[in-house]
C-alpha atoms as a PDB file:
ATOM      1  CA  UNK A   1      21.777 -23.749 -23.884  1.00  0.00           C
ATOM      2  CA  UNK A   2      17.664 -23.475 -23.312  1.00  0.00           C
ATOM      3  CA  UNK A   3      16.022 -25.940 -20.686  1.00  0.00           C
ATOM      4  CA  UNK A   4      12.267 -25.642 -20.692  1.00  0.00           C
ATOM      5  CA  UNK A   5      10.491 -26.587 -17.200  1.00  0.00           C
ATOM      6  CA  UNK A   6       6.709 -27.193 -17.241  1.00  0.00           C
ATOM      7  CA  UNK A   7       4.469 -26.799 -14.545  1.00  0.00           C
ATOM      8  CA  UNK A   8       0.910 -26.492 -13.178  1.00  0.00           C
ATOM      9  CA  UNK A   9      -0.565 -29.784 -14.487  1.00  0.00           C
ATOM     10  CA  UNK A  10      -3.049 -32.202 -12.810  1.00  0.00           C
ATOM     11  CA  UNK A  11      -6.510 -33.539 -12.312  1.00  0.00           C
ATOM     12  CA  UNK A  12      -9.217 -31.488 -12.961  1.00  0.00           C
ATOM     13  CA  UNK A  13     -13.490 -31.798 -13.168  1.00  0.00           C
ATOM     14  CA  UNK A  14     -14.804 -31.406 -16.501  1.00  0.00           C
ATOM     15  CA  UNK A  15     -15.432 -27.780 -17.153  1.00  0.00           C
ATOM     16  CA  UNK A  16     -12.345 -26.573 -15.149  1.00  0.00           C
ATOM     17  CA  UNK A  17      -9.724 -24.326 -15.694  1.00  0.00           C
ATOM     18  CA  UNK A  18      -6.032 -24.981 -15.096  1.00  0.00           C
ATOM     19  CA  UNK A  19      -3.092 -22.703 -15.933  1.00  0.00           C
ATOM     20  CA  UNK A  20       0.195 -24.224 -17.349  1.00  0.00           C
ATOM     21  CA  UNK A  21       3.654 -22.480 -16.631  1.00  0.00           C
ATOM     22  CA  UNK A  22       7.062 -22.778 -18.223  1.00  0.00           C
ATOM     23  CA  UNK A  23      10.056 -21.554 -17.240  1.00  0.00           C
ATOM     24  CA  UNK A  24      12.693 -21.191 -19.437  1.00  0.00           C
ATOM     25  CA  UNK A  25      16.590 -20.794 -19.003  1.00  0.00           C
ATOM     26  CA  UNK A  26      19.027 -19.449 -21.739  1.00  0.00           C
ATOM     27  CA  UNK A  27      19.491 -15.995 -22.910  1.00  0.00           C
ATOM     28  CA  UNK A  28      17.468 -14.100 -25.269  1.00  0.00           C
ATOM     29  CA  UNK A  29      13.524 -15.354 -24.304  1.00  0.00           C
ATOM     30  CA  UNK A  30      12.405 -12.224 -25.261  1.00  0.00           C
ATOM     31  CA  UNK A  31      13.254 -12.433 -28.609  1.00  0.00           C
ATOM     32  CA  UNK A  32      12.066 -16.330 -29.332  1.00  0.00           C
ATOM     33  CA  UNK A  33       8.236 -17.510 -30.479  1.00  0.00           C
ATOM     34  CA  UNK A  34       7.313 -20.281 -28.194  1.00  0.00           C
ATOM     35  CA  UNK A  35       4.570 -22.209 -27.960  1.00  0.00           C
ATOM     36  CA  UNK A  36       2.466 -25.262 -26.462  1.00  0.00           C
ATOM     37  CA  UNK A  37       2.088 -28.564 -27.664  1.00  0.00           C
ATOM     38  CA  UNK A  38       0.357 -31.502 -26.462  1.00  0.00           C
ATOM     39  CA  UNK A  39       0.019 -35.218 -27.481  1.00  0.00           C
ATOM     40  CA  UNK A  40      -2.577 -37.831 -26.151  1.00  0.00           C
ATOM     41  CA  UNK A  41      -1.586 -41.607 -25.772  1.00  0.00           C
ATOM     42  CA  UNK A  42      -1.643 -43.066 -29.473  1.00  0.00           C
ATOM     43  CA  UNK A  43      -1.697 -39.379 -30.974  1.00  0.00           C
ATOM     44  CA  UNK A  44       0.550 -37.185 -32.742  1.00  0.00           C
ATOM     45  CA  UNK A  45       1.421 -34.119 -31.228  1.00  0.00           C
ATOM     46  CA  UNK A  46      -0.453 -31.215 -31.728  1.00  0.00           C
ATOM     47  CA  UNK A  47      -0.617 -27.510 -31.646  1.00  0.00           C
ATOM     48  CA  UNK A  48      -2.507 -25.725 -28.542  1.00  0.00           C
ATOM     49  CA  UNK A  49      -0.836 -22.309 -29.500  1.00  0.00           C
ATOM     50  CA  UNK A  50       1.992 -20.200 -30.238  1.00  0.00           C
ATOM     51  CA  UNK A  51       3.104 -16.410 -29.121  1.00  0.00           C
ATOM     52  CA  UNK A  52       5.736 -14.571 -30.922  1.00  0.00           C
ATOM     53  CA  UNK A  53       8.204 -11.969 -29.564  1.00  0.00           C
ATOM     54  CA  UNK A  54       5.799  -9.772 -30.964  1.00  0.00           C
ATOM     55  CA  UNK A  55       2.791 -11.134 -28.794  1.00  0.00           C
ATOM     56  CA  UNK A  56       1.205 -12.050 -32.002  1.00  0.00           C
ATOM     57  CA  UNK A  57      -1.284 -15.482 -31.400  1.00  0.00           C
ATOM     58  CA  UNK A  58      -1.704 -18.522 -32.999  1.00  0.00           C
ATOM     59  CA  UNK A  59      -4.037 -22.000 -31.895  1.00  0.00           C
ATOM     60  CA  UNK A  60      -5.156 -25.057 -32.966  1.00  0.00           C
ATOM     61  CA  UNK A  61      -8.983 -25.159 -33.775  1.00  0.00           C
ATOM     62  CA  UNK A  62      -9.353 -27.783 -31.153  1.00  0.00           C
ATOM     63  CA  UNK A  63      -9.279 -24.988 -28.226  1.00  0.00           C
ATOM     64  CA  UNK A  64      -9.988 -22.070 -29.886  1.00  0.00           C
ATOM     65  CA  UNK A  65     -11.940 -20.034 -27.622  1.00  0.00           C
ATOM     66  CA  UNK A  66     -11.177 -22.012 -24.523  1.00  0.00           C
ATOM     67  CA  UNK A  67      -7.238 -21.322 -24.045  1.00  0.00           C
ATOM     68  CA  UNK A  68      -5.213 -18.195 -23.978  1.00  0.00           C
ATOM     69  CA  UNK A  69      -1.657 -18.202 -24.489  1.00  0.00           C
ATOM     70  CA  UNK A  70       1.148 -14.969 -22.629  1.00  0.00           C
ATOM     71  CA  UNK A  71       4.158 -14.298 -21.746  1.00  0.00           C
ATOM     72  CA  UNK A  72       5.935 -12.734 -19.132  1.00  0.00           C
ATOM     73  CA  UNK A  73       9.491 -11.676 -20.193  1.00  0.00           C
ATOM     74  CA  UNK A  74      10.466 -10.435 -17.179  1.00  0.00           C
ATOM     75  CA  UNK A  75      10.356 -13.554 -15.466  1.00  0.00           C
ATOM     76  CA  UNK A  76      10.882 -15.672 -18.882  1.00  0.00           C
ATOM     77  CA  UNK A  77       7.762 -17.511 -18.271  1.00  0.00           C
ATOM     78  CA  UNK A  78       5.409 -18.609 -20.814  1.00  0.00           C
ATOM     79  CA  UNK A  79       2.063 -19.316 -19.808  1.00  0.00           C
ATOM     80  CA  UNK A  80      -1.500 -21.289 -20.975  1.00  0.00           C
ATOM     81  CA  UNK A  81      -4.590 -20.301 -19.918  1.00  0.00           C
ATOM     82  CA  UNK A  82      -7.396 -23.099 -20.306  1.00  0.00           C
ATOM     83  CA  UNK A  83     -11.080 -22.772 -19.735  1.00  0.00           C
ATOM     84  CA  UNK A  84     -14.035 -25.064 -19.928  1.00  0.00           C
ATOM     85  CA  UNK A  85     -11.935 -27.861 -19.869  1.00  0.00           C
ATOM     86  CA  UNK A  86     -13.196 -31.708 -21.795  1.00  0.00           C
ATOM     87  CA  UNK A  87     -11.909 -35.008 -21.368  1.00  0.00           C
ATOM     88  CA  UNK A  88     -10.611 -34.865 -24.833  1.00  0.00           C
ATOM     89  CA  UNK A  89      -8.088 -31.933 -22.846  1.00  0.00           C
ATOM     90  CA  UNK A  90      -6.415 -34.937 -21.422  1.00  0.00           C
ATOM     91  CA  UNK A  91      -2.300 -35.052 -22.505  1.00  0.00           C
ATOM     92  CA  UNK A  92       0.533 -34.270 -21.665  1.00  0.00           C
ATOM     93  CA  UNK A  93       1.525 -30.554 -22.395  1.00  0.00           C
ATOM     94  CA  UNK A  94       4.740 -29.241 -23.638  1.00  0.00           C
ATOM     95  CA  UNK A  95       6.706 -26.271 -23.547  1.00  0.00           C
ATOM     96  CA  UNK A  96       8.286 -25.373 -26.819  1.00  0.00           C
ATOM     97  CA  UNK A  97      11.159 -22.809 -28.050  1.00  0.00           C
ATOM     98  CA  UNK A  98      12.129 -22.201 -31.466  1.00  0.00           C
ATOM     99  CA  UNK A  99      15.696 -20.860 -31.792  1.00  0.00           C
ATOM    100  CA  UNK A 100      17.943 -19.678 -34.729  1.00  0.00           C
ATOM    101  CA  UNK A 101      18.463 -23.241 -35.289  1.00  0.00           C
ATOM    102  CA  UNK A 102      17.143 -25.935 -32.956  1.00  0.00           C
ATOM    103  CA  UNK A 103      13.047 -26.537 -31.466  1.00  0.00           C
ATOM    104  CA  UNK A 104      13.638 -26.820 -27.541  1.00  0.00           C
ATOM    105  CA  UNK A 105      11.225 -28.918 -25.714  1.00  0.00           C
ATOM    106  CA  UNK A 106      10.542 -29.211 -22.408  1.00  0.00           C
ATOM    107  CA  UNK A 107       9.763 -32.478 -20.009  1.00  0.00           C
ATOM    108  CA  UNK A 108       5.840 -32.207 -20.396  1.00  0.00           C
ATOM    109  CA  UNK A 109       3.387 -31.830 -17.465  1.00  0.00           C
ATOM    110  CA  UNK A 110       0.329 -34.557 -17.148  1.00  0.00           C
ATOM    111  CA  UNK A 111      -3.425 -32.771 -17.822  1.00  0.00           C
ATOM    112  CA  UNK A 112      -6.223 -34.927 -16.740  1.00  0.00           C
ATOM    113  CA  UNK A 113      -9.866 -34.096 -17.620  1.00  0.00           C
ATOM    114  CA  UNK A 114     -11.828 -36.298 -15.683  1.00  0.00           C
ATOM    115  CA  UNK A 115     -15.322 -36.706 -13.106  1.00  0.00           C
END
């Protein structure tokens, strides 16, 4: 019922910004908290941050400060916002949806900190 489709991944200089998209497919966005996740070869995932329908804000200490999670409804697009960019940055980012009864994933998009 949801498909998740991440975006805007890459390379980027240490220090860099990048900005991460999802697209999302299903009814009722609007109404869902979603979120980004991200998980590093040999790591667990891990929060970056979640928005509810309510636009209220959540992140994981690692990139507090340095990230900025928002939503467009209109376009049921999600979006991440990250600044000042560190090696450590370097995963692969997913899109998440929580429903009434199922977490909804997406297929991740490669982010590579690197000189």
């Amino acid at each position: 019922q949801v498909q998740l489709v991440e975006s805007g991944g890459g390379l980027v200089q240490p220090g860099g910004s990048l900005r991460l998209s999802c697209a999302a497919s299903g009814n009722r966005f609007s109404i869902r908290t979603m979120g980004w996740y991200r998980q590093a070869p040999g790591k667990e995932r891990e929060l970056v941050a979640t928005i509810s329908s309510g636009g209220n804000t959540n992140y994981g200490d690692s990139v507090k400060g340095r990230v900025t999670i928002s939503r467009d409804n209109a376009k049921n697009t999600l979006y991440l916002q990250m600044n000042s960019l560190k090696p450590e940055d370097t995963a692969v980012y997913y899109c998440n949806l929580r429903g009434l009864y199922n977490l909804y994933w997406g297929q991740g998009t490669q982010v590579t900190v690197s000189s």
